[in-house]
PDB file of N, CA and C in Angstrom:
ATOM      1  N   UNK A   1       3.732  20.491  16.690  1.00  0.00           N
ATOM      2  CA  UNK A   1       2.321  20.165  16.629  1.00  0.00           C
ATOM      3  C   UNK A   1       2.185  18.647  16.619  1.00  0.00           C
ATOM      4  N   UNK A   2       1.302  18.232  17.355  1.00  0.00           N
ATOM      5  CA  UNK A   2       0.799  16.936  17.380  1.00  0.00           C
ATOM      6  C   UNK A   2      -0.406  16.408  16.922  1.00  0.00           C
ATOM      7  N   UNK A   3      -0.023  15.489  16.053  1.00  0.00           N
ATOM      8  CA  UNK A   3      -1.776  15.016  15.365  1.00  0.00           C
ATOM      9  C   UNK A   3      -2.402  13.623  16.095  1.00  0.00           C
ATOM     10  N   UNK A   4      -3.510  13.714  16.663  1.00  0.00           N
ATOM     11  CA  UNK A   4      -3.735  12.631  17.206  1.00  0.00           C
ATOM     12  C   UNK A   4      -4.488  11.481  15.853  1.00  0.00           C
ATOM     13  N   UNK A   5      -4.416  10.810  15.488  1.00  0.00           N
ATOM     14  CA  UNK A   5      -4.974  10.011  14.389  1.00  0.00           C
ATOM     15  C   UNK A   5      -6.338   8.924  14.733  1.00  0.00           C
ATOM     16  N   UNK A   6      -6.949   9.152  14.543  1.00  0.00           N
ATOM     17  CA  UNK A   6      -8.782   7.883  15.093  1.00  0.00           C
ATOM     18  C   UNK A   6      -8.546   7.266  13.669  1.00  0.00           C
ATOM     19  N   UNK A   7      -8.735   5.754  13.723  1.00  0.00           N
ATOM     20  CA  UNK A   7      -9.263   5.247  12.659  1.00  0.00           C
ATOM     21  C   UNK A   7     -10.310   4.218  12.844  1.00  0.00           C
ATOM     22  N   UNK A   8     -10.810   3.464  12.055  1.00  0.00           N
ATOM     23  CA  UNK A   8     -11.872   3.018  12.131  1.00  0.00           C
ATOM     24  C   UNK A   8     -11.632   1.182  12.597  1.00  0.00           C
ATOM     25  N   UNK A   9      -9.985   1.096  13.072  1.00  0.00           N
ATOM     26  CA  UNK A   9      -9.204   0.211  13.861  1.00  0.00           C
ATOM     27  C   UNK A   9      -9.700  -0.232  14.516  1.00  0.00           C
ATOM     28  N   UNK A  10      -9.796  -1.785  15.400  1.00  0.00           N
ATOM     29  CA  UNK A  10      -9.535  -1.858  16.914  1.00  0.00           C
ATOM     30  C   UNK A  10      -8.910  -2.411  17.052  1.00  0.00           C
ATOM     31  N   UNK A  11      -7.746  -2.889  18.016  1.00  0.00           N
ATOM     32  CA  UNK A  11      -6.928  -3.766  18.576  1.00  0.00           C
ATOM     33  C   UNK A  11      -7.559  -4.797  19.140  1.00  0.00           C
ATOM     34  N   UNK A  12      -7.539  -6.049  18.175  1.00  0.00           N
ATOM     35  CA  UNK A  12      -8.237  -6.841  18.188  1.00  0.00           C
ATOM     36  C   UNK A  12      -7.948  -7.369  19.722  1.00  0.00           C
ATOM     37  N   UNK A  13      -7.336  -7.704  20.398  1.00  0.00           N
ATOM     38  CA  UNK A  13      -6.466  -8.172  21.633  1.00  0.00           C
ATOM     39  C   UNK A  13      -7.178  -7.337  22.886  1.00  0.00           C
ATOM     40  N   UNK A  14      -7.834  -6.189  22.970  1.00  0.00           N
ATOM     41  CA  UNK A  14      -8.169  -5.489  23.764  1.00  0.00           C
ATOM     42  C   UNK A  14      -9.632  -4.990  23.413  1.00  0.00           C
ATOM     43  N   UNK A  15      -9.523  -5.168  22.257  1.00  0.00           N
ATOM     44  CA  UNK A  15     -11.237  -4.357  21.786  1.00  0.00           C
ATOM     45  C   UNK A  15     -11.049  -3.120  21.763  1.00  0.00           C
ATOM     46  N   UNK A  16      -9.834  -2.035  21.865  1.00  0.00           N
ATOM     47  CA  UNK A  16     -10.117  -0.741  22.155  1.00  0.00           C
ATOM     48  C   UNK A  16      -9.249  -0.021  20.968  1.00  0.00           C
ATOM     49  N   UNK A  17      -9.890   1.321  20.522  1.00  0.00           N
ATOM     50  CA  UNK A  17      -9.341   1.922  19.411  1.00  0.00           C
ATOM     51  C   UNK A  17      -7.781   1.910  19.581  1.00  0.00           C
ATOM     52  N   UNK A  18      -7.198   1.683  18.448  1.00  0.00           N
ATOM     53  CA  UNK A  18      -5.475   2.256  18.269  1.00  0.00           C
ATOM     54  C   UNK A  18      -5.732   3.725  18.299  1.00  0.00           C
ATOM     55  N   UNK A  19      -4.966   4.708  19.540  1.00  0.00           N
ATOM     56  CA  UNK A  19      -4.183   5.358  18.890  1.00  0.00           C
ATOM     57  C   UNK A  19      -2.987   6.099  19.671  1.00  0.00           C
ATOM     58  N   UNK A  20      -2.757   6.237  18.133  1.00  0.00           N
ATOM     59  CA  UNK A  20      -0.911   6.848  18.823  1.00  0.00           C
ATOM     60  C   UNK A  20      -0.395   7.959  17.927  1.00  0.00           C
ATOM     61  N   UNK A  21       0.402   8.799  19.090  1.00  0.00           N
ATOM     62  CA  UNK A  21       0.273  10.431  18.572  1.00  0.00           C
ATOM     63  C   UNK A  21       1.889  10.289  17.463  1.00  0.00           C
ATOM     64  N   UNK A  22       1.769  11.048  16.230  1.00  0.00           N
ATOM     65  CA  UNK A  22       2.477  11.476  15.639  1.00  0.00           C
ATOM     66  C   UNK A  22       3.064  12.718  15.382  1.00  0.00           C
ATOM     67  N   UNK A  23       4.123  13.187  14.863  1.00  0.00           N
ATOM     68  CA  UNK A  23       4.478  14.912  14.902  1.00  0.00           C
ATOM     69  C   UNK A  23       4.116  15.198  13.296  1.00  0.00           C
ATOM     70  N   UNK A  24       3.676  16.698  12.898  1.00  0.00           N
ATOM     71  CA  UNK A  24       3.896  16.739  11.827  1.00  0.00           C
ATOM     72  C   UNK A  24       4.826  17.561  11.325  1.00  0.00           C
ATOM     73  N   UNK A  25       5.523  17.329  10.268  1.00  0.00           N
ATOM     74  CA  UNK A  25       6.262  18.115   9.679  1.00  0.00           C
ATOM     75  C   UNK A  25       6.318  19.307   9.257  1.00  0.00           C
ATOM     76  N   UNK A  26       7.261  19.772   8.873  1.00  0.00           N
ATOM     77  CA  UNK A  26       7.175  21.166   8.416  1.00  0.00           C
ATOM     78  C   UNK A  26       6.309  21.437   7.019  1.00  0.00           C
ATOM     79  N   UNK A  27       6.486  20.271   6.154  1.00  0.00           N
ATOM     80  CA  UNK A  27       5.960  20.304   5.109  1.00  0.00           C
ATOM     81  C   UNK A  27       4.389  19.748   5.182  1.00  0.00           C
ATOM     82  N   UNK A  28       4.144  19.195   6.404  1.00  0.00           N
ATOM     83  CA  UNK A  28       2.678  19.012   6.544  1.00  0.00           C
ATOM     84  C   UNK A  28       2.558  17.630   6.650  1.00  0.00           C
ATOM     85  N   UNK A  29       3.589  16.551   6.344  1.00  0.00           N
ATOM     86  CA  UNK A  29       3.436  15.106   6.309  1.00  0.00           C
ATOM     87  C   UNK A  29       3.607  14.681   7.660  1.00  0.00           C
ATOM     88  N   UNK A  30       2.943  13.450   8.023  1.00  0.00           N
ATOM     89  CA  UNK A  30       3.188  12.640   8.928  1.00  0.00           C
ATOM     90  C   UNK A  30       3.249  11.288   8.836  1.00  0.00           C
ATOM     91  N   UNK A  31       3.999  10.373   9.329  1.00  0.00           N
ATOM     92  CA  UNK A  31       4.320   8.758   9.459  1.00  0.00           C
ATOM     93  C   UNK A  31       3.672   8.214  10.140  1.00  0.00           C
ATOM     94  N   UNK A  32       2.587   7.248   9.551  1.00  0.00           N
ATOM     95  CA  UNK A  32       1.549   6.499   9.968  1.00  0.00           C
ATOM     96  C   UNK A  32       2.185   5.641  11.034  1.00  0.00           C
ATOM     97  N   UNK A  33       2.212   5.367  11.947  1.00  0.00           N
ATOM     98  CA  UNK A  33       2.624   4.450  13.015  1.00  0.00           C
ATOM     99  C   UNK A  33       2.571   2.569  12.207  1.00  0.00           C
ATOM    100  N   UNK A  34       3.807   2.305  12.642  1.00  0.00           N
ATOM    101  CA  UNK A  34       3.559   0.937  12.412  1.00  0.00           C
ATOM    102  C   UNK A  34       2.015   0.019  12.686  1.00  0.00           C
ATOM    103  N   UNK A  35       2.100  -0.047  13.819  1.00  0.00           N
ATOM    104  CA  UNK A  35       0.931  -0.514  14.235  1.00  0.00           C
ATOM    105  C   UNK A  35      -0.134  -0.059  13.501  1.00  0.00           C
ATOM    106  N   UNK A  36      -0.533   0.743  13.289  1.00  0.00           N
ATOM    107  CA  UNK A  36      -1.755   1.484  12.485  1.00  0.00           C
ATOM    108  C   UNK A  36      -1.917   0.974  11.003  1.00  0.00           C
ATOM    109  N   UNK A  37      -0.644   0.422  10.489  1.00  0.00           N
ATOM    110  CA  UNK A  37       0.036   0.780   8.840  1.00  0.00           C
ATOM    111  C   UNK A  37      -0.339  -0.667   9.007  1.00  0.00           C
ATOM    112  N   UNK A  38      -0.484  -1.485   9.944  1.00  0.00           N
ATOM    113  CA  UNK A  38      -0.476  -3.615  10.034  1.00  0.00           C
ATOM    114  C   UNK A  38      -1.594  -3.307   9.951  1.00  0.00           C
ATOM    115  N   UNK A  39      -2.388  -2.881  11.225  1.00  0.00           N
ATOM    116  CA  UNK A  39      -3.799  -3.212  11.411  1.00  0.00           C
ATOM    117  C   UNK A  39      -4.900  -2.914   9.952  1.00  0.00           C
ATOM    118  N   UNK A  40      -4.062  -2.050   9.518  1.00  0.00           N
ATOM    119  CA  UNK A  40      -5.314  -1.264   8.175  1.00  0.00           C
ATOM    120  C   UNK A  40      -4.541  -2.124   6.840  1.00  0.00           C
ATOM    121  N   UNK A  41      -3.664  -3.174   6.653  1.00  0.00           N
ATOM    122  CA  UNK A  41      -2.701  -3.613   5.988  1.00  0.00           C
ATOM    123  C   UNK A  41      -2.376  -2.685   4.745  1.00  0.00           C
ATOM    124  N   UNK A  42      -1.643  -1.232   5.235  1.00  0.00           N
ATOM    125  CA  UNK A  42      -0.835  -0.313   4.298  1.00  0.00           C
ATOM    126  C   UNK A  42       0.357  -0.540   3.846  1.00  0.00           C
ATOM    127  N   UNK A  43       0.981  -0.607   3.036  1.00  0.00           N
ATOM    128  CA  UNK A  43       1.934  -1.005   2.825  1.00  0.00           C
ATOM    129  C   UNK A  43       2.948   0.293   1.703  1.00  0.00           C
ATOM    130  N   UNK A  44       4.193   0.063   1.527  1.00  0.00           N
ATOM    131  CA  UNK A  44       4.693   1.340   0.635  1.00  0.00           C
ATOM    132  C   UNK A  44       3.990   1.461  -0.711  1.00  0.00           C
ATOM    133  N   UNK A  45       3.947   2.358  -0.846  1.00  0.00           N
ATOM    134  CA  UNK A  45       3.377   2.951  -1.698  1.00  0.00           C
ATOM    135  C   UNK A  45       1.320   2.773  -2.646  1.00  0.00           C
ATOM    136  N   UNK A  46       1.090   2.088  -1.193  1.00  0.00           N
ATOM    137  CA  UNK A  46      -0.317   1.953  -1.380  1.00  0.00           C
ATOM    138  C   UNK A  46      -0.903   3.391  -1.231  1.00  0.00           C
ATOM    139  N   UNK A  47      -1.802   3.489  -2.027  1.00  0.00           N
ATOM    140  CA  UNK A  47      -3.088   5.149  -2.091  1.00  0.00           C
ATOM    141  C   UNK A  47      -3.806   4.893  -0.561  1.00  0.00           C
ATOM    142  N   UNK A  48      -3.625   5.853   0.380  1.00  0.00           N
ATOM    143  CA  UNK A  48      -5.110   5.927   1.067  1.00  0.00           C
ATOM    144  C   UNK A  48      -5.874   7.383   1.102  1.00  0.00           C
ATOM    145  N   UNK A  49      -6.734   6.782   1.693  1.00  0.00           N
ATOM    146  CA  UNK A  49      -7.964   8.274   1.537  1.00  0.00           C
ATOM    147  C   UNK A  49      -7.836   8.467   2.691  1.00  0.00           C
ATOM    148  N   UNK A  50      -8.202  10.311   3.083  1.00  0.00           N
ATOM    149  CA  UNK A  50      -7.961  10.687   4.223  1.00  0.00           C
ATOM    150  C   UNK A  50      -9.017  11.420   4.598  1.00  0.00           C
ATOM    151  N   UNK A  51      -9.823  11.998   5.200  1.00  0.00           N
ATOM    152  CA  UNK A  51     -11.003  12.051   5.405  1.00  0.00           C
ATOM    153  C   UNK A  51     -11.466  12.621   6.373  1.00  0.00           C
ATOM    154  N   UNK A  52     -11.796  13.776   6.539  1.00  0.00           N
ATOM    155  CA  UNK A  52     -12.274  14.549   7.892  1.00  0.00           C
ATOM    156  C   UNK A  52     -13.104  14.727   8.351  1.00  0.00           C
ATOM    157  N   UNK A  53     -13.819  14.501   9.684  1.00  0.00           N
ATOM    158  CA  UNK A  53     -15.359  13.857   9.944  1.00  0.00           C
ATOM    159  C   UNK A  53     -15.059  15.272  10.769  1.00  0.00           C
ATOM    160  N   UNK A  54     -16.187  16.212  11.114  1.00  0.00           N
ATOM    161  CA  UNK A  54     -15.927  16.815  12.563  1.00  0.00           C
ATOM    162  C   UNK A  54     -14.185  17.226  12.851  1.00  0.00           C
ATOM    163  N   UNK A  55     -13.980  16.937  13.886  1.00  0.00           N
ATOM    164  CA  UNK A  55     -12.653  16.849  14.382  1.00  0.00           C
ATOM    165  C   UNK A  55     -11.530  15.929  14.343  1.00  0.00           C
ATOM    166  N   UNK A  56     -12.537  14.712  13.540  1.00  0.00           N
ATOM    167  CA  UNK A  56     -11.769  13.503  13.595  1.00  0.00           C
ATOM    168  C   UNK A  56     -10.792  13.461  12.420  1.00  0.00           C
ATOM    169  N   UNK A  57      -9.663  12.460  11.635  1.00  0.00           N
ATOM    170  CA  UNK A  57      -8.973  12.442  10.364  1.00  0.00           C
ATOM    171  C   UNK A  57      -9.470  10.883  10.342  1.00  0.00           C
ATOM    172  N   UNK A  58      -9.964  10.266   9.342  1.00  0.00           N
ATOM    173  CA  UNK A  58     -10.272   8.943   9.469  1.00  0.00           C
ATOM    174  C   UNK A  58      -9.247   8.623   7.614  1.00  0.00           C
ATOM    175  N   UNK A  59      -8.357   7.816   8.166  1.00  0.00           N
ATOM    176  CA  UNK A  59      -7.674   6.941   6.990  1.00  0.00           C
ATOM    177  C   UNK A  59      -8.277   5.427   6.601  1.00  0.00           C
ATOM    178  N   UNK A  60      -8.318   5.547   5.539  1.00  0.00           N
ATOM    179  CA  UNK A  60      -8.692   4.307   4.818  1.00  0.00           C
ATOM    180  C   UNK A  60      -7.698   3.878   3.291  1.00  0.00           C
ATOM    181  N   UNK A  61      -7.043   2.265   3.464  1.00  0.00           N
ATOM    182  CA  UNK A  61      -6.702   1.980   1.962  1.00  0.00           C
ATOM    183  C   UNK A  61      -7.258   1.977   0.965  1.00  0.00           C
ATOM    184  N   UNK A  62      -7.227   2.656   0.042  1.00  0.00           N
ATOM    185  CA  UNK A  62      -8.003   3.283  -1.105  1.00  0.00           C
ATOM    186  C   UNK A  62      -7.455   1.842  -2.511  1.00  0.00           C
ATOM    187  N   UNK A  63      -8.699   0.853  -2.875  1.00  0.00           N
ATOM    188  CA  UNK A  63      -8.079  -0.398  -3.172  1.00  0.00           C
ATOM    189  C   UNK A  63      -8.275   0.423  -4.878  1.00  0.00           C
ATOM    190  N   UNK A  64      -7.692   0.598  -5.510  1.00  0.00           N
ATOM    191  CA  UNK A  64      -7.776   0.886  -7.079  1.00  0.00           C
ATOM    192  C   UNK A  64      -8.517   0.108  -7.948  1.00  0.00           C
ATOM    193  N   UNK A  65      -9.275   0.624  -9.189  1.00  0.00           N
ATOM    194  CA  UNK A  65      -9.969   0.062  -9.664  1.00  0.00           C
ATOM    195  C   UNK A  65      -9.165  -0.223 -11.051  1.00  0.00           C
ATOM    196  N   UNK A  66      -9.543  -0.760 -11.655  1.00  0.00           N
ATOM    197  CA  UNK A  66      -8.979  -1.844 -13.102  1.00  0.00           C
ATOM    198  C   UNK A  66      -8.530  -0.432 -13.789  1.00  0.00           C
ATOM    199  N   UNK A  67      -9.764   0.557 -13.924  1.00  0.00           N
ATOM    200  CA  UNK A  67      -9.579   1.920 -15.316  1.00  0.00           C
ATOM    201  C   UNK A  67      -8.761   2.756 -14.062  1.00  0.00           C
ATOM    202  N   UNK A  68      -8.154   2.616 -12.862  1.00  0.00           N
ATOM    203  CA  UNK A  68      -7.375   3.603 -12.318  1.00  0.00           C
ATOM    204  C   UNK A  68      -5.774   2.779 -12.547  1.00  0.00           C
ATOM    205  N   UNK A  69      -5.936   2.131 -12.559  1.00  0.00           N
ATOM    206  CA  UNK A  69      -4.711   0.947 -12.599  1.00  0.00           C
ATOM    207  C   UNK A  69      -4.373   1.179 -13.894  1.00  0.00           C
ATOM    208  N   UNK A  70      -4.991   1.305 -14.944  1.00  0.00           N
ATOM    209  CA  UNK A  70      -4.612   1.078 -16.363  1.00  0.00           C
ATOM    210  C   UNK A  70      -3.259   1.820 -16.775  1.00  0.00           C
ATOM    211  N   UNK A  71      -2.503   1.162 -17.514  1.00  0.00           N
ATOM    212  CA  UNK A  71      -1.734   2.203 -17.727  1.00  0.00           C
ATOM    213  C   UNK A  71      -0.184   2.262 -16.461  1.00  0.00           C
ATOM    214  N   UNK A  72      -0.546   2.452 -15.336  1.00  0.00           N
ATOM    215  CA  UNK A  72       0.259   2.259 -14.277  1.00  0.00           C
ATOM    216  C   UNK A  72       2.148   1.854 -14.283  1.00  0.00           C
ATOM    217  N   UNK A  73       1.664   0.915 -15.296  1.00  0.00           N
ATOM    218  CA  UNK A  73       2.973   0.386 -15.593  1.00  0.00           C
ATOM    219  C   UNK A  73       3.307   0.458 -16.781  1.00  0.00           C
ATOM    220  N   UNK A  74       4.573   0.889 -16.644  1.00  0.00           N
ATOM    221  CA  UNK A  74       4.988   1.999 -18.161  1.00  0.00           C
ATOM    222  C   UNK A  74       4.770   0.544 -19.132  1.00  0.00           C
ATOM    223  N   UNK A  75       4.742   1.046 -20.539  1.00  0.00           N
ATOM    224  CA  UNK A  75       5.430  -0.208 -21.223  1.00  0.00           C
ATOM    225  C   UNK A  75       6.857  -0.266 -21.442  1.00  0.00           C
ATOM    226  N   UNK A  76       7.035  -1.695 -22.068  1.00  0.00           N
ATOM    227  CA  UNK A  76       8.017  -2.220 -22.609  1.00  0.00           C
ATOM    228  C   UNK A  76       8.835  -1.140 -23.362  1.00  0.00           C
ATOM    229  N   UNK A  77      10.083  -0.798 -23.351  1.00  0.00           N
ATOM    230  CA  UNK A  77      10.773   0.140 -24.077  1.00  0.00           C
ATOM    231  C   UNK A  77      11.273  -0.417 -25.676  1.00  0.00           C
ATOM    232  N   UNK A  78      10.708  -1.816 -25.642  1.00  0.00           N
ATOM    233  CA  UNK A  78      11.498  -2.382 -26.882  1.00  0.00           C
ATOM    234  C   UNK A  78      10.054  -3.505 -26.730  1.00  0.00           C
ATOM    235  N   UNK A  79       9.046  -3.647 -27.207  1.00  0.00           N
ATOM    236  CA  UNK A  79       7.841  -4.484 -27.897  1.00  0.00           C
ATOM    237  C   UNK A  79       8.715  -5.827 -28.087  1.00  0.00           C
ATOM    238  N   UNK A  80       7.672  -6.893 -27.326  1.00  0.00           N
ATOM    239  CA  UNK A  80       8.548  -7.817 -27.481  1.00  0.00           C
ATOM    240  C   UNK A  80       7.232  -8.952 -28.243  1.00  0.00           C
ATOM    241  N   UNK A  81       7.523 -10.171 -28.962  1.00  0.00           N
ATOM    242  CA  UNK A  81       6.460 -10.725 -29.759  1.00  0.00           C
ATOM    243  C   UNK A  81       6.202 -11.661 -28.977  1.00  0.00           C
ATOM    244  N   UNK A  82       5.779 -12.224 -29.553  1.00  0.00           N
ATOM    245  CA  UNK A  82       4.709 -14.069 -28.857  1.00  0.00           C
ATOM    246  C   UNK A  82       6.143 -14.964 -28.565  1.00  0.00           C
ATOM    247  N   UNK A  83       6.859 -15.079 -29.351  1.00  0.00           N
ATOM    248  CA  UNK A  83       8.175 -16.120 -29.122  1.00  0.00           C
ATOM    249  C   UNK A  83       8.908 -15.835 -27.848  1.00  0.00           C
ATOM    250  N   UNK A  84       9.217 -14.487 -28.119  1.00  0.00           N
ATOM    251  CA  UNK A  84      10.328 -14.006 -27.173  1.00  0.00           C
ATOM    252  C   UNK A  84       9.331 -13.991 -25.586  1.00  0.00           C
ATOM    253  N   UNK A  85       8.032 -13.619 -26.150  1.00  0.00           N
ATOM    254  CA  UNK A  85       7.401 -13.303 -23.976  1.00  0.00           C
ATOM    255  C   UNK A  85       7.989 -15.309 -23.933  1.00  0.00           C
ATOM    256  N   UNK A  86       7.080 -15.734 -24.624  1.00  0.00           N
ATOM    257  CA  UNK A  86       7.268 -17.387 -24.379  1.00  0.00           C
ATOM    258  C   UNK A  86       8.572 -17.727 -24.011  1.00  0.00           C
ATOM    259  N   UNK A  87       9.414 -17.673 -24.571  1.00  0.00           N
ATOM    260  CA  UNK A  87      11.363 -18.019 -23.927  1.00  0.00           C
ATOM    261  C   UNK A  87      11.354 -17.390 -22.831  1.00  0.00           C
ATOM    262  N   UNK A  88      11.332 -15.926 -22.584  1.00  0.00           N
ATOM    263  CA  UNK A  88      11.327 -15.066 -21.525  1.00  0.00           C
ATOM    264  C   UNK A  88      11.103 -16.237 -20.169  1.00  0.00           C
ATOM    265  N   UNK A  89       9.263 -16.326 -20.730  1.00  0.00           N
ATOM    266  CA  UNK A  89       8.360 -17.112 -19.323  1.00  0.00           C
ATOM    267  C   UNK A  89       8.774 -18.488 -19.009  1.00  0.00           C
ATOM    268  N   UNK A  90       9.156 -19.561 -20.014  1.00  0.00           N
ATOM    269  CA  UNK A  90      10.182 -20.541 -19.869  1.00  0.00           C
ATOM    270  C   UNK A  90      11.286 -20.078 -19.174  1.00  0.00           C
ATOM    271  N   UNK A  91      12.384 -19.239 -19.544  1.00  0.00           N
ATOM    272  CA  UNK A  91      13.487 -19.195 -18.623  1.00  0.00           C
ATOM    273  C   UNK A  91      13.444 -18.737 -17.195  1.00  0.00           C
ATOM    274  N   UNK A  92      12.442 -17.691 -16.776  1.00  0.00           N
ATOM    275  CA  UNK A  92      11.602 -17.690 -15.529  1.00  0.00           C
ATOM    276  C   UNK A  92      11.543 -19.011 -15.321  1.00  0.00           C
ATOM    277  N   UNK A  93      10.692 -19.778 -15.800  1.00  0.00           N
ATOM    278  CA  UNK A  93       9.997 -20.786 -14.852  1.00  0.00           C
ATOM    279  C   UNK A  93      11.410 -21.931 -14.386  1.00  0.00           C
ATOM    280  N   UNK A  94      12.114 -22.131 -15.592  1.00  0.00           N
ATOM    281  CA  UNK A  94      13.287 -22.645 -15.652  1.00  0.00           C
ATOM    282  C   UNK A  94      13.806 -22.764 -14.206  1.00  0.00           C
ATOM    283  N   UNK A  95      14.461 -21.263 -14.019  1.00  0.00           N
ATOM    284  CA  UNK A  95      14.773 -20.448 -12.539  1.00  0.00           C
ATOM    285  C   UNK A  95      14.576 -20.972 -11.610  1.00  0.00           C
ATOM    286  N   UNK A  96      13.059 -20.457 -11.828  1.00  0.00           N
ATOM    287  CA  UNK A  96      12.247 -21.096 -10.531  1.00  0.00           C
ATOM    288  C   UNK A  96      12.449 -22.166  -9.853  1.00  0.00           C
ATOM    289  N   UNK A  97      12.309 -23.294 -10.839  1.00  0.00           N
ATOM    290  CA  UNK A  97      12.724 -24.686 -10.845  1.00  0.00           C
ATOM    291  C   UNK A  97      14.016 -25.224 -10.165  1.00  0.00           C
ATOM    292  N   UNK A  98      14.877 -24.492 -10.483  1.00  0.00           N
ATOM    293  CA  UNK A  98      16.486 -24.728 -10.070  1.00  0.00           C
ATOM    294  C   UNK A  98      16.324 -24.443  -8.835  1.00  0.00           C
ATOM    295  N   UNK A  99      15.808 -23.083  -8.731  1.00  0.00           N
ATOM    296  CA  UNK A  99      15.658 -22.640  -6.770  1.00  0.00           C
ATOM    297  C   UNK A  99      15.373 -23.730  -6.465  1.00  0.00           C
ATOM    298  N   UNK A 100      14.263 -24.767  -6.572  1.00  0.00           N
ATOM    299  CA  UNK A 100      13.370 -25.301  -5.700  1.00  0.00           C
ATOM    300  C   UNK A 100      14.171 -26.711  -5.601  1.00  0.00           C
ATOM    301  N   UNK A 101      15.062 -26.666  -5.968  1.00  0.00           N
ATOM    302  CA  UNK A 101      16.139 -27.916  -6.202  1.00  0.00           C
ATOM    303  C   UNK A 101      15.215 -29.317  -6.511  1.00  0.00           C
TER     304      UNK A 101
END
């Protein structure tokens, strides 16, 4: 089976919609085409919304909000205090510094 994909794209260079056919899987997934994944700037593991107009599938990057984000990133397994983030962010910056010779 072949899914043809419309998005709300154009190829800026031509003015004319992207599109390009993908297969789908057995399990139902399909791989957004490079080109498609630049133009809409998707990247791994970004959320998009998928969306069915009529006949059409229209994808969009779904940008997260602050209370969907919350949380996201586990915490610290060991709580660290005011001193230690501070040394931490010094020896970072330290780093940094050395890279930049």
């Amino acid at each position: 089976m072949v899914l043809l994909m419309q998005t709300n794209t154009t190829n800026q260079k031509h003015g004319a919609p992207i599109r390009l056919a993908t297969v789908v899987t057995r399990k139902g997934q399909i791989t957004i085409p490079a080109p498609i994944r630049e133009a809409l700037g998707i990247k791994e593991g970004d959320t998009i919304s998928v969306a069915m107009e009529g006949a059409r599938v229209n994808l969009e990057p779904v940008a997260l909000s602050l209370e969907e984000s919350f949380q996201s990133i586990p915490a610290l397994a060991t709580p660290r205090n005011l001193e230690e983030i501070r040394k931490i962010a010094h020896e970072d910056h330290a780093e940094e510094v050395m890279k930049k010779g």
